[in-house]
PDB file of N, CA and C in Angstrom:
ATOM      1  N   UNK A   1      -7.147   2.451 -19.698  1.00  0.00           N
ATOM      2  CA  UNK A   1      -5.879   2.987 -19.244  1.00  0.00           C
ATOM      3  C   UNK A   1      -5.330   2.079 -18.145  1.00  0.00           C
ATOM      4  N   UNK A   2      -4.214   1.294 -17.891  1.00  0.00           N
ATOM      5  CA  UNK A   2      -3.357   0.602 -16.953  1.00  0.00           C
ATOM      6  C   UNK A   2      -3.307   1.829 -16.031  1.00  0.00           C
ATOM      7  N   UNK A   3      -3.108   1.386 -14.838  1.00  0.00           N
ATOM      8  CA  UNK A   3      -2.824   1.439 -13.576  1.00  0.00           C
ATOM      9  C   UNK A   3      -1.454   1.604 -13.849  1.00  0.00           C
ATOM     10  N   UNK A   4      -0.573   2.676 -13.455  1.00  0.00           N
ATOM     11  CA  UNK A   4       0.955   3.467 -13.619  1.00  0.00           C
ATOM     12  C   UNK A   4       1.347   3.359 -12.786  1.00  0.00           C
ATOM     13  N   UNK A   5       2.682   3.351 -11.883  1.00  0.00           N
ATOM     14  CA  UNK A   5       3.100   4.075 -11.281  1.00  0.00           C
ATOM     15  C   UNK A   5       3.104   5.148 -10.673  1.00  0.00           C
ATOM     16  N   UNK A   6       2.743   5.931 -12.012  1.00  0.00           N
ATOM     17  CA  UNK A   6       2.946   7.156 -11.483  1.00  0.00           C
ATOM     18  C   UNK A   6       1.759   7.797 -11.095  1.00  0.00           C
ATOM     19  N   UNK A   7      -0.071   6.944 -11.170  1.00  0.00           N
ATOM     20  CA  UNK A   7      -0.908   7.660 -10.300  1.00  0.00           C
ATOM     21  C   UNK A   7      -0.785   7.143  -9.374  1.00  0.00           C
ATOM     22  N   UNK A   8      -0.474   5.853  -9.107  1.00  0.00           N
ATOM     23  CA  UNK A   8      -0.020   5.341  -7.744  1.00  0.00           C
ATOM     24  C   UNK A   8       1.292   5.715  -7.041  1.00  0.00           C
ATOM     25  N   UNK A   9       1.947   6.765  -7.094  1.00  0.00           N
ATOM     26  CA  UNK A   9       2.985   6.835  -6.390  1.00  0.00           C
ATOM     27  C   UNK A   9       2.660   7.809  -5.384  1.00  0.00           C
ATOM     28  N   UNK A  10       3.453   7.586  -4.146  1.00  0.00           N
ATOM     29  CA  UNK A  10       2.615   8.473  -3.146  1.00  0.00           C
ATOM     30  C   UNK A  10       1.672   7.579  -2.283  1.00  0.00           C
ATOM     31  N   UNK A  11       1.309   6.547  -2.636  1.00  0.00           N
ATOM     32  CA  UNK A  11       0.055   5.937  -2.041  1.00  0.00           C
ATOM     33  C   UNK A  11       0.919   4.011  -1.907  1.00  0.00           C
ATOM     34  N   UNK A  12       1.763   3.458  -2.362  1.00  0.00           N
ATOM     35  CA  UNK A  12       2.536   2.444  -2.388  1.00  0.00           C
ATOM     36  C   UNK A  12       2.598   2.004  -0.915  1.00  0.00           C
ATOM     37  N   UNK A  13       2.875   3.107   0.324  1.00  0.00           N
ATOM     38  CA  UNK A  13       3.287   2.687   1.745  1.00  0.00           C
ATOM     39  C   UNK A  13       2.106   2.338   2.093  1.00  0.00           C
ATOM     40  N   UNK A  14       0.591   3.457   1.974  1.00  0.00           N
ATOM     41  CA  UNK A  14      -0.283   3.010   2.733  1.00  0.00           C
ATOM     42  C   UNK A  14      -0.766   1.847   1.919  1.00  0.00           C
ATOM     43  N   UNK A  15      -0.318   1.631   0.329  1.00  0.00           N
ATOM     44  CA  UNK A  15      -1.403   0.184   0.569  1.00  0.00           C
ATOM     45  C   UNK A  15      -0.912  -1.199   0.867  1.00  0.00           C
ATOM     46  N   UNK A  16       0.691  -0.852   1.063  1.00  0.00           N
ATOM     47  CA  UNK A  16       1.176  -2.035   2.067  1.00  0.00           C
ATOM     48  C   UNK A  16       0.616  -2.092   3.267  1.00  0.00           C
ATOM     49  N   UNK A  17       0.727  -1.044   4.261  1.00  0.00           N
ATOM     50  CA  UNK A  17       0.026  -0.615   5.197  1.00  0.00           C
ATOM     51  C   UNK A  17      -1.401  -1.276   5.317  1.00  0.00           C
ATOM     52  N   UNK A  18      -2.272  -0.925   4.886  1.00  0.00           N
ATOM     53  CA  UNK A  18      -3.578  -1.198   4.620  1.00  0.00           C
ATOM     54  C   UNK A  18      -3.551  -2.777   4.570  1.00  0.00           C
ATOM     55  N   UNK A  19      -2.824  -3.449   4.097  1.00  0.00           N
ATOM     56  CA  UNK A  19      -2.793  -5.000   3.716  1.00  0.00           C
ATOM     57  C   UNK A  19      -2.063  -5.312   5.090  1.00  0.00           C
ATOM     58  N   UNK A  20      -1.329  -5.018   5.618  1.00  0.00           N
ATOM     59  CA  UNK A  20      -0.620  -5.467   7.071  1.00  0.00           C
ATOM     60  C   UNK A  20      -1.711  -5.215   7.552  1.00  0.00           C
ATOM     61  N   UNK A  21      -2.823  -4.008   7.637  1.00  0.00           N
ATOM     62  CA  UNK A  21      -3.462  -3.554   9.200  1.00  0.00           C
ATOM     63  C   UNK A  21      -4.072  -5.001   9.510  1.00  0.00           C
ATOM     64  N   UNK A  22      -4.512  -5.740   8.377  1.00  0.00           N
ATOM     65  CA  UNK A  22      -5.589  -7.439   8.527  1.00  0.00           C
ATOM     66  C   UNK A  22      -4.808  -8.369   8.720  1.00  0.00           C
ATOM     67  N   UNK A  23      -3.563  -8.427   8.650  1.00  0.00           N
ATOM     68  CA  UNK A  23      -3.010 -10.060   9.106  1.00  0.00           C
ATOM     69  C   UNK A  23      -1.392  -9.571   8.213  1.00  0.00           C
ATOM     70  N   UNK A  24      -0.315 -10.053   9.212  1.00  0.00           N
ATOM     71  CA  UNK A  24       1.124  -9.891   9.255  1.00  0.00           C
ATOM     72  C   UNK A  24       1.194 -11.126   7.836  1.00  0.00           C
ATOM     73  N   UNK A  25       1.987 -10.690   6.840  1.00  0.00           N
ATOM     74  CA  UNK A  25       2.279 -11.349   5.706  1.00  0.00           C
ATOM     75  C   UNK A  25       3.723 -11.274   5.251  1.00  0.00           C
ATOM     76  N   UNK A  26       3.891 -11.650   3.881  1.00  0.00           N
ATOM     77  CA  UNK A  26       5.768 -11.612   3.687  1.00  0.00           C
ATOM     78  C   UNK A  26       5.332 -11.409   1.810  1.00  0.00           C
ATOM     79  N   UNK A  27       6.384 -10.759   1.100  1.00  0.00           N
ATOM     80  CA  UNK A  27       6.478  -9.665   0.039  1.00  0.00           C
ATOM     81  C   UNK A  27       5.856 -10.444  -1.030  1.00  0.00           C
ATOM     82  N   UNK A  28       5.834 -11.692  -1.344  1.00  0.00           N
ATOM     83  CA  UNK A  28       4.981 -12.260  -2.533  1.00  0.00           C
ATOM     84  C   UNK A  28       3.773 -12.721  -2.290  1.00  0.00           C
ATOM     85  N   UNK A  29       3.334 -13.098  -1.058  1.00  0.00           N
ATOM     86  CA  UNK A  29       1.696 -12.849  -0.612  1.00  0.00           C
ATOM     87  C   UNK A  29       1.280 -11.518  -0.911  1.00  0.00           C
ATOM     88  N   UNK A  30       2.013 -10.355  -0.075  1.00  0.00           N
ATOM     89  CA  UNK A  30       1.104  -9.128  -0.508  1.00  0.00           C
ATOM     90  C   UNK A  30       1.581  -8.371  -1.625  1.00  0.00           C
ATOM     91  N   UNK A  31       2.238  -8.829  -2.381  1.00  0.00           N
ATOM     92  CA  UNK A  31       1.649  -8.107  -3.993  1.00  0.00           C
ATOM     93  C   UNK A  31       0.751  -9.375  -4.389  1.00  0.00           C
ATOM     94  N   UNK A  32       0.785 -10.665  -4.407  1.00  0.00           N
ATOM     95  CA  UNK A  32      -0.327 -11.619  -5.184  1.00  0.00           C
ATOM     96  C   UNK A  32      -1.821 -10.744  -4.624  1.00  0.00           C
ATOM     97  N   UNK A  33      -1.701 -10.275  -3.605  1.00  0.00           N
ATOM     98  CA  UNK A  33      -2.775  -9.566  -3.198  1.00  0.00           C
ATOM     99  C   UNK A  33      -3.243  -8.493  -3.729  1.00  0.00           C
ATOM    100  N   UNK A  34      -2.067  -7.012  -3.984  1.00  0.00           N
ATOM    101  CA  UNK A  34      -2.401  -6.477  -4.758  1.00  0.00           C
ATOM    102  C   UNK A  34      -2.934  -6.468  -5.786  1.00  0.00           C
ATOM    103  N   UNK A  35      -2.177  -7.644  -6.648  1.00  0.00           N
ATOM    104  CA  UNK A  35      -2.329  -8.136  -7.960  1.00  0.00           C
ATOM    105  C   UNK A  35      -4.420  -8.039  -8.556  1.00  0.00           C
ATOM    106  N   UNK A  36      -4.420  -9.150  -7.234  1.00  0.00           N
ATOM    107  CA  UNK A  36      -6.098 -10.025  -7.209  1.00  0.00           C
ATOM    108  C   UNK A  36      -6.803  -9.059  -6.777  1.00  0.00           C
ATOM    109  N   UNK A  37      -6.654  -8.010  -5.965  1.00  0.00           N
ATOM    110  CA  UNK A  37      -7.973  -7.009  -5.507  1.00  0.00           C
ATOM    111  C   UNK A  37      -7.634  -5.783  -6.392  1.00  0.00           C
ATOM    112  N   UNK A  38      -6.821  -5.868  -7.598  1.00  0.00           N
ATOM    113  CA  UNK A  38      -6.675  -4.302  -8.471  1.00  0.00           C
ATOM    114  C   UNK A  38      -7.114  -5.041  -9.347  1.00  0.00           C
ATOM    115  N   UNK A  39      -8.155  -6.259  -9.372  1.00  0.00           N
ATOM    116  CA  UNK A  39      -8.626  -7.214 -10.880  1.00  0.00           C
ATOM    117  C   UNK A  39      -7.458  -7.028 -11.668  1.00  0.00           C
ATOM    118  N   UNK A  40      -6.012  -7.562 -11.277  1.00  0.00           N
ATOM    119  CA  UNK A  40      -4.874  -7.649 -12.389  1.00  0.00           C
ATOM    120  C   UNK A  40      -4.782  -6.427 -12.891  1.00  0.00           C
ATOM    121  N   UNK A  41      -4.711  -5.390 -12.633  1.00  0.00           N
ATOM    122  CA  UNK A  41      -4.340  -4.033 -13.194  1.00  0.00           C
ATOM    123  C   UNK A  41      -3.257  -3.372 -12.608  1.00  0.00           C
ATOM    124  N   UNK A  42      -2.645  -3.997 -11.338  1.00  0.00           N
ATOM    125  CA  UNK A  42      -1.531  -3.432 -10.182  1.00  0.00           C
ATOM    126  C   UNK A  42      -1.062  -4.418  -9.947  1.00  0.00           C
ATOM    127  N   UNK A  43       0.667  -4.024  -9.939  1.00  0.00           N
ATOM    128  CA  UNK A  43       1.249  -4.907  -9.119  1.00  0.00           C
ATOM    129  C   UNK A  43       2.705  -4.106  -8.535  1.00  0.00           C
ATOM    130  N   UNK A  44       3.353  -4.410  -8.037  1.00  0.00           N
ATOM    131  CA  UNK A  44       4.689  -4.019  -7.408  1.00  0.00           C
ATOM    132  C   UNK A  44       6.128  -4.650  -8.085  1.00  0.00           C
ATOM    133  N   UNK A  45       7.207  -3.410  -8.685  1.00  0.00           N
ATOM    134  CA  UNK A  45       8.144  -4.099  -8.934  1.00  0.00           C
ATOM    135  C   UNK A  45       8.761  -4.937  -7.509  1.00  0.00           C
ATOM    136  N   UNK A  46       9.305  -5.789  -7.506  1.00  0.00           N
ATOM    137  CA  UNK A  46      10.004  -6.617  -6.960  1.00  0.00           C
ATOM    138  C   UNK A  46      10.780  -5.382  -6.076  1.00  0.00           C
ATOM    139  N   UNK A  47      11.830  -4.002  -6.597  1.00  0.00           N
ATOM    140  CA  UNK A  47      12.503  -3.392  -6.100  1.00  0.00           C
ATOM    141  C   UNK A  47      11.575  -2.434  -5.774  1.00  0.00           C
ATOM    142  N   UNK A  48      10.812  -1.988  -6.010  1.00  0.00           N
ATOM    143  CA  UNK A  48       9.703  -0.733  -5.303  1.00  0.00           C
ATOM    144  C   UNK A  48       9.363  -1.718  -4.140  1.00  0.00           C
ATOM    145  N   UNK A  49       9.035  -3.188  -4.027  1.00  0.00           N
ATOM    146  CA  UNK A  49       7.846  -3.457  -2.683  1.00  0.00           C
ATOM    147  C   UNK A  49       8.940  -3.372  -2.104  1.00  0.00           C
ATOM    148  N   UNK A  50      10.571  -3.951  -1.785  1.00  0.00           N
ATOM    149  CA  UNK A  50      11.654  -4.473  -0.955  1.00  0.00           C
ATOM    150  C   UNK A  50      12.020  -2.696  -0.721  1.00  0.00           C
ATOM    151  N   UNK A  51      12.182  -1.564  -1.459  1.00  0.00           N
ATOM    152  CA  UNK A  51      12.521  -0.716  -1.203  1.00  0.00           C
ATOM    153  C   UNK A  51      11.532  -0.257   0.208  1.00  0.00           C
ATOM    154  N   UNK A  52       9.998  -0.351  -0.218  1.00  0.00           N
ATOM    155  CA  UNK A  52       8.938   0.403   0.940  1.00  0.00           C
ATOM    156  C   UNK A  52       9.026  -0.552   2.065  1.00  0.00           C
ATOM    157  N   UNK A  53       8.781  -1.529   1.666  1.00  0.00           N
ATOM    158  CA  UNK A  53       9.703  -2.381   3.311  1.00  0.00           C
ATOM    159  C   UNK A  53      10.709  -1.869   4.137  1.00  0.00           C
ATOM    160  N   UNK A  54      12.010  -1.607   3.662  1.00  0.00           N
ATOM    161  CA  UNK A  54      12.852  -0.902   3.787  1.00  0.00           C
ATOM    162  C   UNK A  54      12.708   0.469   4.658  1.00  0.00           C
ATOM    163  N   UNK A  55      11.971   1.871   3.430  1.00  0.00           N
ATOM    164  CA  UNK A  55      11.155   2.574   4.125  1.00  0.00           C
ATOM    165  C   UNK A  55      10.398   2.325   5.495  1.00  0.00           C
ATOM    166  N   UNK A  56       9.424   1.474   5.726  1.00  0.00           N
ATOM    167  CA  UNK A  56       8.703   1.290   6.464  1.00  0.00           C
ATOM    168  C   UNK A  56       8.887   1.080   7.674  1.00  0.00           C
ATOM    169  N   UNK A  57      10.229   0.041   7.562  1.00  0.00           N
ATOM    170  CA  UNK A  57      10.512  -0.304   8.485  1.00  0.00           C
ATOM    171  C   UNK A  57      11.655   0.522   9.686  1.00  0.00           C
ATOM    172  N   UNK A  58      12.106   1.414   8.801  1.00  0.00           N
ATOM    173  CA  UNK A  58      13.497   2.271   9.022  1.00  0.00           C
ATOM    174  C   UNK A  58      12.473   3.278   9.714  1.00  0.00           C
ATOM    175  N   UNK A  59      11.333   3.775   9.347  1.00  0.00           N
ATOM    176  CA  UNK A  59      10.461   4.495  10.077  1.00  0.00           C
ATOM    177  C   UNK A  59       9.552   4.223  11.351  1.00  0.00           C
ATOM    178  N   UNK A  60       9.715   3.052  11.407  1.00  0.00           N
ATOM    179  CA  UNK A  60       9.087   2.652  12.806  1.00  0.00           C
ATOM    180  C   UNK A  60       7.414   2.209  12.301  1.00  0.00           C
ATOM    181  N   UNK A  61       7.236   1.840  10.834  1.00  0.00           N
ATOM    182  CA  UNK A  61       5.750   1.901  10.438  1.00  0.00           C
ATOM    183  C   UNK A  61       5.633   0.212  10.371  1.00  0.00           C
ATOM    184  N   UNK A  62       6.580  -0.452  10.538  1.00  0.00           N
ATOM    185  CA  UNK A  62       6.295  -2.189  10.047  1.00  0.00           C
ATOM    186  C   UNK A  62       7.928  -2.645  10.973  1.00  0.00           C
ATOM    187  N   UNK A  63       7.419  -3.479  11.638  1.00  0.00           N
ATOM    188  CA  UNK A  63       8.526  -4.387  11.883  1.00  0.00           C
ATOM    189  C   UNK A  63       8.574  -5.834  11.323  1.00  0.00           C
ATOM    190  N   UNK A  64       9.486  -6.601  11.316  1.00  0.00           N
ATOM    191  CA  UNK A  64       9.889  -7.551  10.337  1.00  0.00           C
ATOM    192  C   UNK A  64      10.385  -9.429  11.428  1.00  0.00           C
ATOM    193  N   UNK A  65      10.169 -10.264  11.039  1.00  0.00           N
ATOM    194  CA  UNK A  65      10.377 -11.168  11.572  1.00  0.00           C
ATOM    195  C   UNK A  65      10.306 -12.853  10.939  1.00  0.00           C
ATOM    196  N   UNK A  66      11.175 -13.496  10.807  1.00  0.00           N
ATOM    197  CA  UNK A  66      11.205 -14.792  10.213  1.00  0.00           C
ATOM    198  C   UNK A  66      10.460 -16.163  10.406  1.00  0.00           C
ATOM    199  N   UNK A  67       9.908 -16.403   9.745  1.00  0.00           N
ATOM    200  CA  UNK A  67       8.892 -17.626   9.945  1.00  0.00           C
ATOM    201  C   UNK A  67       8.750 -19.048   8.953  1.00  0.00           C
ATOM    202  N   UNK A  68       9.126 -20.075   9.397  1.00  0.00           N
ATOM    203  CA  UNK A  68       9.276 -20.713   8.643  1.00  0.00           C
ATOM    204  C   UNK A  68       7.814 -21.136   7.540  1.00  0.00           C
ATOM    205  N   UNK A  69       7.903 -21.094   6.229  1.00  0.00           N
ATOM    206  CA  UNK A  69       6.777 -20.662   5.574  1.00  0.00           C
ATOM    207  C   UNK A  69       6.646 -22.980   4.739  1.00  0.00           C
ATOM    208  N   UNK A  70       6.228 -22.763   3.743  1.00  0.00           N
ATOM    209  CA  UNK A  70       5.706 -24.045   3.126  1.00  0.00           C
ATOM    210  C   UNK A  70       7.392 -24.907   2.938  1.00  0.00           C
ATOM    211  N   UNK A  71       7.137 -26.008   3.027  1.00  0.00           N
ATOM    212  CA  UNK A  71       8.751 -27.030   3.064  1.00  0.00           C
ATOM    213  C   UNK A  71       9.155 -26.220   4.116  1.00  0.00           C
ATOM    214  N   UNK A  72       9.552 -25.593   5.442  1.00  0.00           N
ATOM    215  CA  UNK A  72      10.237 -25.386   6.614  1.00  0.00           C
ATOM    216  C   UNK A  72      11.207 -24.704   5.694  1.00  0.00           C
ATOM    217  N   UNK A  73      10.768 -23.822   4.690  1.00  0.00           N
ATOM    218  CA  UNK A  73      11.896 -22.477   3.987  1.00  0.00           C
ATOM    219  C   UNK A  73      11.809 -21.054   4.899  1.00  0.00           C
ATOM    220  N   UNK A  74      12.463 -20.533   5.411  1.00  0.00           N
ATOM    221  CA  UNK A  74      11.827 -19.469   5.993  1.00  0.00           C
ATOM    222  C   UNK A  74      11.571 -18.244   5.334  1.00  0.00           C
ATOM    223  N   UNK A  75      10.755 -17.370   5.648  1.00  0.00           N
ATOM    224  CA  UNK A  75      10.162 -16.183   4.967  1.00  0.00           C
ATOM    225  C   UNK A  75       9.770 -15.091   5.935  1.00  0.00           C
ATOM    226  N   UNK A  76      10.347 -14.396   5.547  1.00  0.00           N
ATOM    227  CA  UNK A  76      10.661 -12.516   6.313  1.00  0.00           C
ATOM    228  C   UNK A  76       8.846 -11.987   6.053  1.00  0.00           C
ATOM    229  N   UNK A  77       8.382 -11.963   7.590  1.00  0.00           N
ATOM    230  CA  UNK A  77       7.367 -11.562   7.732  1.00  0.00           C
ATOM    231  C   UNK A  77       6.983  -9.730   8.003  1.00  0.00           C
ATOM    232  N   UNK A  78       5.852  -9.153   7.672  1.00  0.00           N
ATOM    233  CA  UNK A  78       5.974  -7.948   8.107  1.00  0.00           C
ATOM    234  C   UNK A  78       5.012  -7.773   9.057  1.00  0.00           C
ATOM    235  N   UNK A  79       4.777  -6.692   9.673  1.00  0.00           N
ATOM    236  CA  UNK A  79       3.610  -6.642  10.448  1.00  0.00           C
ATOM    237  C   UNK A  79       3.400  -5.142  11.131  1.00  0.00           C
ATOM    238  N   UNK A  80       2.451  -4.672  10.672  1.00  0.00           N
ATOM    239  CA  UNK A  80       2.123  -3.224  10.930  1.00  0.00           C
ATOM    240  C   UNK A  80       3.178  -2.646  12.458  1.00  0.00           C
ATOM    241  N   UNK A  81       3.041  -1.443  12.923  1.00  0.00           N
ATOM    242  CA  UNK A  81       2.990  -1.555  14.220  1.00  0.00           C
ATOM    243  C   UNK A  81       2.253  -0.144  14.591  1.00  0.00           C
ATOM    244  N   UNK A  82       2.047  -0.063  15.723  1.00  0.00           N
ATOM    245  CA  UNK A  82       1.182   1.498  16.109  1.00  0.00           C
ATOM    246  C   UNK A  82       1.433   2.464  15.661  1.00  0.00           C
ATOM    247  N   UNK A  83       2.582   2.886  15.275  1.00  0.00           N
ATOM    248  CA  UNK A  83       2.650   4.018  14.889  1.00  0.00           C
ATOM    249  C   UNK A  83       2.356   3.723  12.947  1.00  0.00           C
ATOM    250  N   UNK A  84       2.545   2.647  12.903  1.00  0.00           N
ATOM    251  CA  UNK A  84       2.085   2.404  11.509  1.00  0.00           C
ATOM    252  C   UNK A  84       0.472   2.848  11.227  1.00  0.00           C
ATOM    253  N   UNK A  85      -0.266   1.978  12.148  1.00  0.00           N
ATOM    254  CA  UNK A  85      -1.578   2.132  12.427  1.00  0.00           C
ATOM    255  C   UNK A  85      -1.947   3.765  12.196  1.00  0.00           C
ATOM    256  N   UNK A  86      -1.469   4.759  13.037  1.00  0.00           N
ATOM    257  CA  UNK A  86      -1.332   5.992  12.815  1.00  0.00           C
ATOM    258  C   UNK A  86      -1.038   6.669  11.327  1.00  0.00           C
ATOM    259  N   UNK A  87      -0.162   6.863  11.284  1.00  0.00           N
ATOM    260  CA  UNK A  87       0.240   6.822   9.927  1.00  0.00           C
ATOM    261  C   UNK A  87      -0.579   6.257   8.687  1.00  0.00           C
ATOM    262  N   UNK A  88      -1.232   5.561   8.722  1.00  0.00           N
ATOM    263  CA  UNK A  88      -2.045   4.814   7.935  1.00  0.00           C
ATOM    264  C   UNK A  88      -3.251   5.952   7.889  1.00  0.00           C
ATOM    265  N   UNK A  89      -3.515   5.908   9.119  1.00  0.00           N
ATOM    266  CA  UNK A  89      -5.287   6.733   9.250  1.00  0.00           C
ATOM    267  C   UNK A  89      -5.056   7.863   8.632  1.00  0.00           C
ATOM    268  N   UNK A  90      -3.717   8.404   8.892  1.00  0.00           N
ATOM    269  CA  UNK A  90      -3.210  10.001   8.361  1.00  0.00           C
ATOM    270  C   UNK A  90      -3.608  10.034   6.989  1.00  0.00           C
ATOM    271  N   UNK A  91      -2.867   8.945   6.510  1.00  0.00           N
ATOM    272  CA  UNK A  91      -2.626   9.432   4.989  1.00  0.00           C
ATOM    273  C   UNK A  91      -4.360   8.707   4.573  1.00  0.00           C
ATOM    274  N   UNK A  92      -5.438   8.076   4.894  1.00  0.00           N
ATOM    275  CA  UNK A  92      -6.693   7.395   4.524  1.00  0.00           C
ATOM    276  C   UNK A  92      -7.015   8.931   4.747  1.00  0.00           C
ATOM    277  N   UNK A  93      -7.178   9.838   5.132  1.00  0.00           N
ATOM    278  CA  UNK A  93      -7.819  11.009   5.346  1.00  0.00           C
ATOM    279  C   UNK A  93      -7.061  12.376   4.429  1.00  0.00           C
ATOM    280  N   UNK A  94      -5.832  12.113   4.522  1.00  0.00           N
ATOM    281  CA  UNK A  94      -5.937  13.059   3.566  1.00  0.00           C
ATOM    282  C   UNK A  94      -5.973  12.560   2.139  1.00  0.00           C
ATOM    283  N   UNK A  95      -6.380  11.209   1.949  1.00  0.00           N
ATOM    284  CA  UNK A  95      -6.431  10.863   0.029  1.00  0.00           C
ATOM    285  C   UNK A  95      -8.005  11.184   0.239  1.00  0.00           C
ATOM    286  N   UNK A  96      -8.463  11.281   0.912  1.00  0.00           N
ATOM    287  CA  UNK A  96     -10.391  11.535   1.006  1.00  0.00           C
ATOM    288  C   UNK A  96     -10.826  12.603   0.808  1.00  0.00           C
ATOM    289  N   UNK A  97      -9.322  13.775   1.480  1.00  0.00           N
ATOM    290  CA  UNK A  97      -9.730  15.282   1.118  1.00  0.00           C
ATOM    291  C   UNK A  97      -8.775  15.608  -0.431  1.00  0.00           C
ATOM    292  N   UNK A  98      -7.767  14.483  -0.851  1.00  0.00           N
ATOM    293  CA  UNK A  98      -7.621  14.994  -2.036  1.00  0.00           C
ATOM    294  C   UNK A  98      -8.921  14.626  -2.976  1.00  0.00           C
ATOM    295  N   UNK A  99      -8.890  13.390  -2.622  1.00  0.00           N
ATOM    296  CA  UNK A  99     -10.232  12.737  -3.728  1.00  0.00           C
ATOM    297  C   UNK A  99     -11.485  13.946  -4.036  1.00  0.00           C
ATOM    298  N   UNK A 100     -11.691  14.693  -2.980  1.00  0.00           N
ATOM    299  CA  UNK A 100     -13.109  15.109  -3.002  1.00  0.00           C
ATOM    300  C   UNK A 100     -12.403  16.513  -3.905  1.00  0.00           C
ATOM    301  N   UNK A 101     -11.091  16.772  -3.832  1.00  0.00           N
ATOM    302  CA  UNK A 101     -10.966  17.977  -4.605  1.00  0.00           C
ATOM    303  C   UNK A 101     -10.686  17.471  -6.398  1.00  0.00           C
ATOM    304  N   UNK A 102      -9.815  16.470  -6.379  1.00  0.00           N
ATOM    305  CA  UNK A 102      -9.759  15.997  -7.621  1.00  0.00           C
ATOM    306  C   UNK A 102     -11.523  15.867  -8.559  1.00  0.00           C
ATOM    307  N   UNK A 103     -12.007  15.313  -7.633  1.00  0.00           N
ATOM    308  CA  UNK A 103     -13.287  14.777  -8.221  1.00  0.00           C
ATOM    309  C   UNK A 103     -13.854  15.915  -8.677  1.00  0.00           C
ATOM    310  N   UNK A 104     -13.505  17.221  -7.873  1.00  0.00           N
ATOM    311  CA  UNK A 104     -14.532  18.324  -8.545  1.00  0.00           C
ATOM    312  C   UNK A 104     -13.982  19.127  -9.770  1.00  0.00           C
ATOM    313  N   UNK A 105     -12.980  18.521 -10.253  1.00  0.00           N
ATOM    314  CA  UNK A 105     -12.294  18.853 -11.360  1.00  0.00           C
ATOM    315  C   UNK A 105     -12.803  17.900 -12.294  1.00  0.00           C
ATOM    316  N   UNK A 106     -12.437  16.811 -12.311  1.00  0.00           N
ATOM    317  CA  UNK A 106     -12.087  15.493 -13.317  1.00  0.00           C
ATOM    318  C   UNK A 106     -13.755  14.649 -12.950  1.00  0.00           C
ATOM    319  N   UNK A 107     -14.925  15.039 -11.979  1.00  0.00           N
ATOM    320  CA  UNK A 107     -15.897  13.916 -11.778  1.00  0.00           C
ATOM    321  C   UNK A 107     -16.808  14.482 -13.037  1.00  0.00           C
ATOM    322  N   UNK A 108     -16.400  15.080 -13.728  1.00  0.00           N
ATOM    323  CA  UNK A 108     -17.523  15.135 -15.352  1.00  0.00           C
ATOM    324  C   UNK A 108     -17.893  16.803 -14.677  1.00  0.00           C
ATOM    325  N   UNK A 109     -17.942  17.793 -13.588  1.00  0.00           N
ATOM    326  CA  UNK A 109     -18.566  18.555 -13.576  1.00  0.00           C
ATOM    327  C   UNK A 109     -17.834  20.021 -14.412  1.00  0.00           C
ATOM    328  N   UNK A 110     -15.829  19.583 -14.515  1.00  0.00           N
ATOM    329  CA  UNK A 110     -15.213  19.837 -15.210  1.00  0.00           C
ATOM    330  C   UNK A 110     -15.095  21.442 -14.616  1.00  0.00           C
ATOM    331  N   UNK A 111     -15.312  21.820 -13.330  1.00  0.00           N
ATOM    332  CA  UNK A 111     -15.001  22.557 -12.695  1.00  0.00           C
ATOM    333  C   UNK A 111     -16.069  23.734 -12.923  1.00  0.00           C
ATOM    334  N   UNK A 112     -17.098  23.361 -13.629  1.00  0.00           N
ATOM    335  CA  UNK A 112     -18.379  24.533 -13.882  1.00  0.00           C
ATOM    336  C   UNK A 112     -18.959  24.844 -12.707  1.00  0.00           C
ATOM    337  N   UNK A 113     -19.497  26.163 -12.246  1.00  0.00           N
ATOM    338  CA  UNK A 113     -19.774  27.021 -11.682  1.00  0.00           C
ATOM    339  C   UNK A 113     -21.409  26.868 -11.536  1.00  0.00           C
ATOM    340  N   UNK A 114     -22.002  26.451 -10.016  1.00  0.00           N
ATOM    341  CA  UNK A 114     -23.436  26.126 -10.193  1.00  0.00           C
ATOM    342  C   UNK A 114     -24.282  27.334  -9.971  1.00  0.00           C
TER     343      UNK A 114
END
């Protein structure tokens, strides 16, 4: 089964998030990233990553800044910020308490009664 959208939706900010918390990057580094740590099974439309940027940034979760990148082209950097940091931990804790409820449905025990 591919990797959707739609089980990943809901979860798109923190795993930008999650990829800023290690080192400030710009929008085709971190989907090539996505890409390589989902073993090629995930990636970001072009208008979903520029939209959660957008998001992110309008929320106070990523601020943004220009850097001249390979040939002196410049490239719009992102970079977590504290309240991002926050926000991040929020939502890592509650996918841990969904996980543990999903799992007791769907982990093979199929919701049987011990």
């Amino acid at each position: 089964m591919d990797l959707t959208g739609d089980l990943l939706r809901g979860h798109t900010d923190a795993i930008l998030l999650s990829i800023l918390q290690t080192q400030d990057s710009y929008g085709y580094e971190i989907n090539q990233r996505i890409f390589k740590q989902s073993n090629q099974l995930f990636s970001l439309t072009e208008a979903t990553l520029y939209t959660s940027f957008k998001r992110l940034e309008k929320d106070g979760y990523i601020v943004s800044y220009w850097k001249d990148g390979i040939n002196q082209v410049p490239r719009k950097y992102y970079s977590i910020t504290i309240l991002g940091q926050e926000y991040l931990k929020k939502h890592i804790d509650s996918y841990h308490k969904a996980t543990a409820v999903i799992q007791t449905f769907l982990g093979g025990t199929h919701g049987k009664e011990d």
